[in-house]
N, C-alpha and C. Protein backbone atom coordinates (compact mmCIF):
# COMPACT_ATOMS: atom_id res chain seq x y z
N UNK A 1 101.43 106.11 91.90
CA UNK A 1 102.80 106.25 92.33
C UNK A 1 103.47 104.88 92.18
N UNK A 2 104.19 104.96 91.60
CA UNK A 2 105.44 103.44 91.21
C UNK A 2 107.09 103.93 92.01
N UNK A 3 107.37 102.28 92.27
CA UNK A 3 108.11 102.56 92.81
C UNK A 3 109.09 101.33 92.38
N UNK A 4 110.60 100.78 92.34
CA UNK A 4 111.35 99.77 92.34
C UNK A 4 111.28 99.02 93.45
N UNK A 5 111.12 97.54 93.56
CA UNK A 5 111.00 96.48 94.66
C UNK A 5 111.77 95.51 93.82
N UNK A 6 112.63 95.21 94.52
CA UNK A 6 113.30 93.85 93.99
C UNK A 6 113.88 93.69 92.85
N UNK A 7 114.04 95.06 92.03
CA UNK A 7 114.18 95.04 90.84
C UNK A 7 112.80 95.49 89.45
N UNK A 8 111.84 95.23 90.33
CA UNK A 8 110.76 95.19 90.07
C UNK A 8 109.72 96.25 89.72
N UNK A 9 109.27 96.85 89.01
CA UNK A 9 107.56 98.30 88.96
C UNK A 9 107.48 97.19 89.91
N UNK A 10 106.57 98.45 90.91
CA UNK A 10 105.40 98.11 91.59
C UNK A 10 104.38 99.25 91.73
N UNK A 11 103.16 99.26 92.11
CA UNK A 11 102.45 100.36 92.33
C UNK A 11 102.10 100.48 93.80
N UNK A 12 102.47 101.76 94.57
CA UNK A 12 102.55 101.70 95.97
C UNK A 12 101.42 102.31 96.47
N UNK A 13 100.36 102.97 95.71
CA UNK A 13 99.32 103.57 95.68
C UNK A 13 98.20 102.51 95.87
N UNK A 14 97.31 102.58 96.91
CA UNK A 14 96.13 101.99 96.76
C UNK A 14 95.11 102.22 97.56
N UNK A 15 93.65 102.24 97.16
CA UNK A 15 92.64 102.92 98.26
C UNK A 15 92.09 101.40 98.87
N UNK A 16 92.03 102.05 100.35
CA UNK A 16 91.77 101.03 101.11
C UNK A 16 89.79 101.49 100.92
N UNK A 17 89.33 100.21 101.67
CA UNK A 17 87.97 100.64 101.34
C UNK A 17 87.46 99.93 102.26
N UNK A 18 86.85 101.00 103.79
CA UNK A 18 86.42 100.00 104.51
C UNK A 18 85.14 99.39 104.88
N UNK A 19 84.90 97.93 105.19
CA UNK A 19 84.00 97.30 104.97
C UNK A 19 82.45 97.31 105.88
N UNK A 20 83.13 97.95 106.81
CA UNK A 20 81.98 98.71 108.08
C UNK A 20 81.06 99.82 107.59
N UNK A 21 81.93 100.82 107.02
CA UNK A 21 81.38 102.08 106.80
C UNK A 21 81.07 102.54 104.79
N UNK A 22 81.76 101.64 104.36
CA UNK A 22 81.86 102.07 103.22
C UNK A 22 82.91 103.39 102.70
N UNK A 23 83.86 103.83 103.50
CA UNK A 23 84.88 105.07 103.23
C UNK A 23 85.95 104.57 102.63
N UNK A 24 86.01 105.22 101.66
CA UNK A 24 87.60 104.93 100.91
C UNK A 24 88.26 105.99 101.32
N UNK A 25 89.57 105.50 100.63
CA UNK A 25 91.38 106.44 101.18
C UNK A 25 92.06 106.11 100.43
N UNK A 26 92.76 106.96 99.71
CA UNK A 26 94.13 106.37 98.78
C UNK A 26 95.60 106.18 100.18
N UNK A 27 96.30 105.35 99.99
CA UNK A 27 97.33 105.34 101.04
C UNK A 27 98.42 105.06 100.49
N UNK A 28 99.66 105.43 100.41
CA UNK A 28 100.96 104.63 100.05
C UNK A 28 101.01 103.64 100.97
N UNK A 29 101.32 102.40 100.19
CA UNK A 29 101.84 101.11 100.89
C UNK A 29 103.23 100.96 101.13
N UNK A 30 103.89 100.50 102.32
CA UNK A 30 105.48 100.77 102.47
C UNK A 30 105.89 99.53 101.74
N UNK A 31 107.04 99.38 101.33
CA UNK A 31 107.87 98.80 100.54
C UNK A 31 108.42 97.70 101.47
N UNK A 32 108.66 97.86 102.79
CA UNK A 32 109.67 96.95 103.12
C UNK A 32 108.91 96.19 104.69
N UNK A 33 107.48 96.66 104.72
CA UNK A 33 106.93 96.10 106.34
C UNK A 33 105.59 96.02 105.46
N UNK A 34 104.83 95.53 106.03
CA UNK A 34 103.13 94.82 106.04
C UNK A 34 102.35 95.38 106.95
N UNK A 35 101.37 96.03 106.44
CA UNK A 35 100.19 96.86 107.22
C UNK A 35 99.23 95.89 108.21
N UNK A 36 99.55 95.27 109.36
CA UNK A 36 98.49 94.40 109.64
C UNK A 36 97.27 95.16 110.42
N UNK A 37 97.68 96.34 110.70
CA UNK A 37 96.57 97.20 110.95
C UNK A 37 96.40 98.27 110.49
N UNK A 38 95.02 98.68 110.10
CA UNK A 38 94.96 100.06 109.28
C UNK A 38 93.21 100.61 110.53
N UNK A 39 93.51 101.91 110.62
CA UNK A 39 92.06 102.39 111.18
C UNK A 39 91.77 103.19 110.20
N UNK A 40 90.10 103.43 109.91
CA UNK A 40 89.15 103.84 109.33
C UNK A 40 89.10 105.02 109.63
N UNK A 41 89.46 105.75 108.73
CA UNK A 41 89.58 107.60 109.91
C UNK A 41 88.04 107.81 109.84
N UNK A 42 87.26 107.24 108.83
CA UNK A 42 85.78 107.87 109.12
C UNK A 42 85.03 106.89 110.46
N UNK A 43 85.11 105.97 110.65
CA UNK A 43 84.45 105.26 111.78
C UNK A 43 85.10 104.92 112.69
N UNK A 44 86.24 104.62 112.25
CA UNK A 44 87.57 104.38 113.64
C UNK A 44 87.50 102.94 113.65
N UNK A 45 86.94 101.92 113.20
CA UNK A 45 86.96 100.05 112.71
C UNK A 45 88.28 100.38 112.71
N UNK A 46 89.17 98.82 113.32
CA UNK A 46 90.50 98.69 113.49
C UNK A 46 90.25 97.33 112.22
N UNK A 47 90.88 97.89 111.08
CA UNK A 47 91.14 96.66 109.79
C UNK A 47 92.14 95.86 110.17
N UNK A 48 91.81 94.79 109.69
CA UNK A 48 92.84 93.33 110.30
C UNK A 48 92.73 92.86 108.78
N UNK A 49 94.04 91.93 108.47
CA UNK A 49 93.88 91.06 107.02
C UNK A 49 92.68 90.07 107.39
N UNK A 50 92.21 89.75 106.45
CA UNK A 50 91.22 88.35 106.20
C UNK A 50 92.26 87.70 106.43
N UNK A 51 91.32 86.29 107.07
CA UNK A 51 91.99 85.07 106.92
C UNK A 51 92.65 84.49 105.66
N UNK A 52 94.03 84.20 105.26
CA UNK A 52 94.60 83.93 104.01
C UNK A 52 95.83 85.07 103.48
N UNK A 53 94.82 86.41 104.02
CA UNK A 53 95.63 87.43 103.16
C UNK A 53 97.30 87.77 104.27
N UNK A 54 98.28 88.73 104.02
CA UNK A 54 99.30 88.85 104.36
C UNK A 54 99.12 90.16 105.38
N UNK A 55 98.41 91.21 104.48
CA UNK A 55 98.19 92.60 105.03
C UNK A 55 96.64 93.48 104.84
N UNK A 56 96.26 94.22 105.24
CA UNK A 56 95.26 95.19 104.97
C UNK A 56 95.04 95.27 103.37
N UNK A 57 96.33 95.81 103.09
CA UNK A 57 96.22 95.80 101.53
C UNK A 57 95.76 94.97 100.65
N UNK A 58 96.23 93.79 100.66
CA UNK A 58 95.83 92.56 100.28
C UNK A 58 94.26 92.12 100.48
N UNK A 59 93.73 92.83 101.47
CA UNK A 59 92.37 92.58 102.07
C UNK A 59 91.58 93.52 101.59
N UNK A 60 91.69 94.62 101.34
CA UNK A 60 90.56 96.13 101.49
C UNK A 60 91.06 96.56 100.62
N UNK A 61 92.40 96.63 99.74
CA UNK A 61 92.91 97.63 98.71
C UNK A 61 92.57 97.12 97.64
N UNK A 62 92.19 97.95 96.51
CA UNK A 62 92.88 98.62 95.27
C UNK A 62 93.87 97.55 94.59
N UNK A 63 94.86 97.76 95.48
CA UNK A 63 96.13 97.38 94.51
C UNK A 63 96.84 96.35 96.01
N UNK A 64 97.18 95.10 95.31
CA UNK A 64 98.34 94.07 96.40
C UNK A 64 99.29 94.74 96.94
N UNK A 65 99.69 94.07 98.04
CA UNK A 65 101.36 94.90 98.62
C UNK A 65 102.47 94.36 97.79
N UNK A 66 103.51 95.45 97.82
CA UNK A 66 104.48 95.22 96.73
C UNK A 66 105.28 93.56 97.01
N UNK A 67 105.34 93.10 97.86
CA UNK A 67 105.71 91.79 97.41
C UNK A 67 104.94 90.75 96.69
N UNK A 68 103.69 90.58 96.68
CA UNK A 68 102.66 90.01 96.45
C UNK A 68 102.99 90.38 95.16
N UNK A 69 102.80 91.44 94.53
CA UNK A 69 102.90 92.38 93.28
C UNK A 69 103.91 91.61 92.37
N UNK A 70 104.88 91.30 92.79
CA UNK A 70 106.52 91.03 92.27
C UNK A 70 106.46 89.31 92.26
N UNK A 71 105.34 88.74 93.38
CA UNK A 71 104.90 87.47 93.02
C UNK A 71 106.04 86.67 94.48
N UNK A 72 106.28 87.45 95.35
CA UNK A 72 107.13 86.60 96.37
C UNK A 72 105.95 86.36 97.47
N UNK A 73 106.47 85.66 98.67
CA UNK A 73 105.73 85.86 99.60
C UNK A 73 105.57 87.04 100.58
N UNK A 74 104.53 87.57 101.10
CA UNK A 74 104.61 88.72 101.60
C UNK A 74 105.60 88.86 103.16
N UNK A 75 105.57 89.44 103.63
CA UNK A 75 106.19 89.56 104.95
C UNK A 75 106.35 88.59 105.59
């Protein structure tokens, strides 16, 4: 799934993949806020960014969050 940011493609699609359990998820990423928490529907682990990163996405996904993507700073 693509979407316009800033003028910008981005891809808003990305599977998170968590690091406790090993369960993936495809999720749309929102366009305009930063996921700093995501839960694991198979184990229930509350995902936090790594140290460095902006969001979940950035940490466990697939694919960067759309600002990252477009090359700005995230949230």
């Amino acid at each position: 799934m693509c979407s316009v940011y800033n003028g910008k493609s981005v891809e808003l699609a990305s599977t998170i993949t968590c690091p406790q359990c090993g369960y993936t998820s495809e999720e749309i990423m929102p366009i305009d806020a930063c996921a700093f928490f995501y839960e694991c529907s198979n184990c229930k682990t509350r995902l936090r960014p790594k140290q460095g990163d902006c969001c979940v996405y950035c940490s466990y996904g697939t694919v960067k969050c759309p600002p990252i993507q477009i090359g700005d700073n995230c949230c």
